[in-house]
C-alpha atoms as a PDB file:
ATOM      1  CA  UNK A   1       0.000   0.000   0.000  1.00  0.00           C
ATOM      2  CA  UNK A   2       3.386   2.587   0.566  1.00  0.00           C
ATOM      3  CA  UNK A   3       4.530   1.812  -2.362  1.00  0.00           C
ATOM      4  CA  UNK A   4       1.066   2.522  -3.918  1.00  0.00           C
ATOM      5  CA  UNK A   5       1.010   5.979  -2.583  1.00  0.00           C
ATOM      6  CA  UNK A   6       4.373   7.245  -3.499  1.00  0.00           C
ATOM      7  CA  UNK A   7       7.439   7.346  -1.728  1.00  0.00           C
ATOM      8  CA  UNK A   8       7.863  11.248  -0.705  1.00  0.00           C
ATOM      9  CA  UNK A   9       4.375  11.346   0.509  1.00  0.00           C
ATOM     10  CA  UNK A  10       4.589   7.840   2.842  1.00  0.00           C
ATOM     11  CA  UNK A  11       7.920   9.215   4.125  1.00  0.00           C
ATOM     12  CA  UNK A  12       6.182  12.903   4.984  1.00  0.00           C
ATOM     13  CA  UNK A  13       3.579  10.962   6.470  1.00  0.00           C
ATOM     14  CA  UNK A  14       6.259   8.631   8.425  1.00  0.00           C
ATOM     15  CA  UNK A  15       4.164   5.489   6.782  1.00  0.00           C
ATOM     16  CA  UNK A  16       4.711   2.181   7.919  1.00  0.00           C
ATOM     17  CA  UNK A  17       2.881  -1.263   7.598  1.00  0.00           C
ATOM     18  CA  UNK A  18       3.467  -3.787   9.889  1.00  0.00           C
ATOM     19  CA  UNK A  19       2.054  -7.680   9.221  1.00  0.00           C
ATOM     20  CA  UNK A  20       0.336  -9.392   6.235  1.00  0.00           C
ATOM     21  CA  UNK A  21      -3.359 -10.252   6.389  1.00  0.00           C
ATOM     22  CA  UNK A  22      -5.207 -10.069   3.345  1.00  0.00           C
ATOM     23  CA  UNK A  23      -7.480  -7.087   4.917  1.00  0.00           C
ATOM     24  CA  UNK A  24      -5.700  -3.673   5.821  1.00  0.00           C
ATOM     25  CA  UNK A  25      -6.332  -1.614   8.412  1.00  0.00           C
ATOM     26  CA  UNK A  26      -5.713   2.023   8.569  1.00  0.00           C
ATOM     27  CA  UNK A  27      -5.024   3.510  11.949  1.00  0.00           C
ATOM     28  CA  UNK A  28      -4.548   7.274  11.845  1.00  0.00           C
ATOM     29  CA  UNK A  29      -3.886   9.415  15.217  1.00  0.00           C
ATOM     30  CA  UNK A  30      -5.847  12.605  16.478  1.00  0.00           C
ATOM     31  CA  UNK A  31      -4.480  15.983  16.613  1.00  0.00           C
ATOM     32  CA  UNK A  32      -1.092  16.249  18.586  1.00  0.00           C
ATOM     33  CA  UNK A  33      -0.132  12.665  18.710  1.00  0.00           C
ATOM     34  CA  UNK A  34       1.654  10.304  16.509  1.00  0.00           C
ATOM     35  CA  UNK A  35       1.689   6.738  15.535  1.00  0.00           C
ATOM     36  CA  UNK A  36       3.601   5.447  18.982  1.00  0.00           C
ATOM     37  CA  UNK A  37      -0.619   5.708  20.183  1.00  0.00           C
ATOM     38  CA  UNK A  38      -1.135   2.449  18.381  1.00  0.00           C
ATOM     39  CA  UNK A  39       1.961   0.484  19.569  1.00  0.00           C
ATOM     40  CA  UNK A  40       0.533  -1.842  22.296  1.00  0.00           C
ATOM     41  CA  UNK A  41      -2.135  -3.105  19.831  1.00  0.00           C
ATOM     42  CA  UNK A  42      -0.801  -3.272  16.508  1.00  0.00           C
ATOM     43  CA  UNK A  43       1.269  -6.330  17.535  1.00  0.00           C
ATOM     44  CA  UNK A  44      -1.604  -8.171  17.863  1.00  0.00           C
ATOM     45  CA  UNK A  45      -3.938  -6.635  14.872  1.00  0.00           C
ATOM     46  CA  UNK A  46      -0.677  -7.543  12.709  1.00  0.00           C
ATOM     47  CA  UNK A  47      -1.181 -11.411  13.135  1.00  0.00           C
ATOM     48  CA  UNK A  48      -4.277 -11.141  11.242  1.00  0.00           C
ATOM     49  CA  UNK A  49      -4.141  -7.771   9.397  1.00  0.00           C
ATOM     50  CA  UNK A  50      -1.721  -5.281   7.349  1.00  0.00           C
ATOM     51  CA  UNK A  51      -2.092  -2.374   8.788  1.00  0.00           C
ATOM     52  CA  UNK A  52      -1.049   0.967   8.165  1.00  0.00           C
ATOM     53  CA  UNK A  53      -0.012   3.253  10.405  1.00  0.00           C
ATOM     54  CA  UNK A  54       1.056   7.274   9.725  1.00  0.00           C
ATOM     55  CA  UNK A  55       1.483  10.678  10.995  1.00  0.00           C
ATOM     56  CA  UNK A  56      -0.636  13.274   9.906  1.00  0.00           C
ATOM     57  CA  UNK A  57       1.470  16.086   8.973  1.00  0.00           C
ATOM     58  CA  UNK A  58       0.286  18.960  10.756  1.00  0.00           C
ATOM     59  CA  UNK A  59      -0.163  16.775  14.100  1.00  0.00           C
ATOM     60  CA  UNK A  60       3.295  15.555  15.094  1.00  0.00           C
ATOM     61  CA  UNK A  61       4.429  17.135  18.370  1.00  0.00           C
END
């Protein structure tokens, strides 16, 4: 799915996928986190799922 979107916007975004399930899931933060929110869980979502994790842009602290 990175590769998909392009390289200079998934490393803006600090894009990362973790696992490979045939289903992705998408977890995006809310304003002034970042990705570290959904590391105690995407351990687990990973044995089943891809997912997709990212940093919005204008949210990183």
């Amino acid at each position: 799915m990175v590769g998909m979107i392009g390289k200079s916007l998934s490393s803006a975004m600090n894009a990362r996928t973790v696992g490979s399930g045939d289903q992705t899931l998408v977890l995006g933060h809310g304003y002034g986190g970042d990705q570290c929110m959904w590391d105690k869980i995407v351990p687990f979502l990973s044995l089943r799922y891809r997912v997709l994790v990212f940093d919005w842009s204008f949210s990183v602290p």
